[in-house]
Each structure stands twice: as structure tokens, then as C-alpha cells.
Protein backbone atom coordinates (compact mmCIF):
# COMPACT_ATOMS: atom_id res chain seq x y z
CA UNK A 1 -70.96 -72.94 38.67
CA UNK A 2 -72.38 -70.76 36.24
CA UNK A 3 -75.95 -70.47 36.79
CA UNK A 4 -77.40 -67.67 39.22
CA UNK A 5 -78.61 -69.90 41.90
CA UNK A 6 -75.33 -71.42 42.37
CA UNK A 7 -73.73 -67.85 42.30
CA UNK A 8 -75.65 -66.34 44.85
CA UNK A 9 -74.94 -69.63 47.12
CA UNK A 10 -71.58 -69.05 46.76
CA UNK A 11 -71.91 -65.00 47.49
CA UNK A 12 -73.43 -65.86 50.28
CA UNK A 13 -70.75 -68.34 51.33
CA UNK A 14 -68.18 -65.64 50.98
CA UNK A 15 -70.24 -63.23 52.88
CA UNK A 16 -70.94 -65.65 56.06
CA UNK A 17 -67.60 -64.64 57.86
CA UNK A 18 -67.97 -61.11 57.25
CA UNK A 19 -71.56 -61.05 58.81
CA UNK A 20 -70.29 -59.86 62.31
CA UNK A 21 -74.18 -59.29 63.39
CA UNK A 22 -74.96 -63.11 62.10
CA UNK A 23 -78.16 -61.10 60.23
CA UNK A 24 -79.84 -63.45 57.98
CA UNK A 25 -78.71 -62.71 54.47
CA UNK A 26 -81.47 -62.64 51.19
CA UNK A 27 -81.41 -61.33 47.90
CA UNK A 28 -82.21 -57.90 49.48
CA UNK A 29 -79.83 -57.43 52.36
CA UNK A 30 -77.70 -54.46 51.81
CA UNK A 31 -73.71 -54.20 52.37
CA UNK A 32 -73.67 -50.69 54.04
CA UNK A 33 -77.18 -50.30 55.85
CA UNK A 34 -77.73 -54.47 57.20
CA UNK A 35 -74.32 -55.69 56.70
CA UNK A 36 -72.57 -52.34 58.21
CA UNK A 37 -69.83 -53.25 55.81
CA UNK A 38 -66.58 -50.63 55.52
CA UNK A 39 -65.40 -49.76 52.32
CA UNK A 40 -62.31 -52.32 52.88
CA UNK A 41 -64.28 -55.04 53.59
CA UNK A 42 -66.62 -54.14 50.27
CA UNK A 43 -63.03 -54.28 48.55
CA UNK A 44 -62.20 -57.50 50.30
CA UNK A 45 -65.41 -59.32 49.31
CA UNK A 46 -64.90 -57.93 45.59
CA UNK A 47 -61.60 -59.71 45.18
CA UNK A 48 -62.73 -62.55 46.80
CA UNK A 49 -65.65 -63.25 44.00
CA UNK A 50 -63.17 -61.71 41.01
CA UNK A 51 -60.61 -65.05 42.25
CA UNK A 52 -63.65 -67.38 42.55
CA UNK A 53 -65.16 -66.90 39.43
CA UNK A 54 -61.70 -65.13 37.21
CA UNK A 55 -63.76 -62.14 36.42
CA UNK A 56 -62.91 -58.07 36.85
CA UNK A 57 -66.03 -55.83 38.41
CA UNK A 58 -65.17 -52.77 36.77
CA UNK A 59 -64.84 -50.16 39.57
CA UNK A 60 -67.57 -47.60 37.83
CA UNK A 61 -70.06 -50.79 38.28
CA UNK A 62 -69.11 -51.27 42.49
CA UNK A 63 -72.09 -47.83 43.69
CA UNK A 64 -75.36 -49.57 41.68
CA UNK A 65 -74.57 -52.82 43.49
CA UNK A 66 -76.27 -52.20 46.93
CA UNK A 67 -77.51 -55.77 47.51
CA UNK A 68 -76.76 -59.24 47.68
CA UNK A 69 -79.02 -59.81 44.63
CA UNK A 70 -77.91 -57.08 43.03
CA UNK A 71 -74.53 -58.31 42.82
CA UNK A 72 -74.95 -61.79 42.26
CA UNK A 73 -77.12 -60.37 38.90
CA UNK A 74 -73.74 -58.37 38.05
CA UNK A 75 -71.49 -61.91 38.79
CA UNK A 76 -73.53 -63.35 36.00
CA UNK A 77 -73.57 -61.09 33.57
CA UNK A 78 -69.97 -61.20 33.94
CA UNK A 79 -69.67 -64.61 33.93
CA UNK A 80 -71.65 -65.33 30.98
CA UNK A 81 -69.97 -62.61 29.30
């Protein structure tokens, strides 16, 4: 699953049980201000897609990803990398 559609399915997948406040997710939700997500859980999400797709997201890269959009744009680039 390489194309951007089918990544940002999948995000959103991986996101679903760490929505505690069952928001509705789009390309613009943000972790920290809709999803109220902790640092730990931001870390927890990032391994998660690194194992599903057998990519690294470069730690310097994790602050300019602020949305779901955002980083399913940086999952491709990686991917297609």
C-alpha cells in the first residue's frame, strides 16, 4: 500500500484507538490541539507507522508534522523514497 490514499486509511486506522474523544478525524485534525495527544502517545503512533510501512521518521522531521495530512504526506515521501 503505497499510494497516499491507502496511507492515510491506514493512519487513520492506527489512530482510531487512540481517539479517546471519538472526534471525527480528516486530513486536518491535529495530534495536540483535537486529538489531545501526549508526547508518549505521539511516540507510540510513530512506531506504530515506522513497523507498518519499515520506514524511520527522522526525529528532526516529528515538530512540522501537526496533522493527520501532514503526516501521511511525510509517510509517502518516505515510502517512495
Amino acid at each position: 500500500m503505497t499510494d497516499r490514499a491507502g496511507i492515510y486509511a491506514r493512519i487513520i486506522e492506527l489512530i482510531q484507538p487512540l481517539n479517546s474523544k471519538s472526534i471525527v478525524l480528516t486530513e486536518n485534525t491535529s495530534f495536540a490541539g483535537d486529538l489531545e495527544m501526549d508526547s508518549l502517545t505521539v511516540m507510540d503512533l510513530v512506531a506504530s507507522m515506522e513497523d507498518e510501512w519499515d520506514i524511520v521518521m527522522p526525529l528532526n522531521m516529528l515538530p512540522d508534522l501537526e496533522t493527520i495530512g501532514q503526516v501521511a504526506d511525510a509517510v509517502m515521501r518516505l515510502v517512495t523514497k
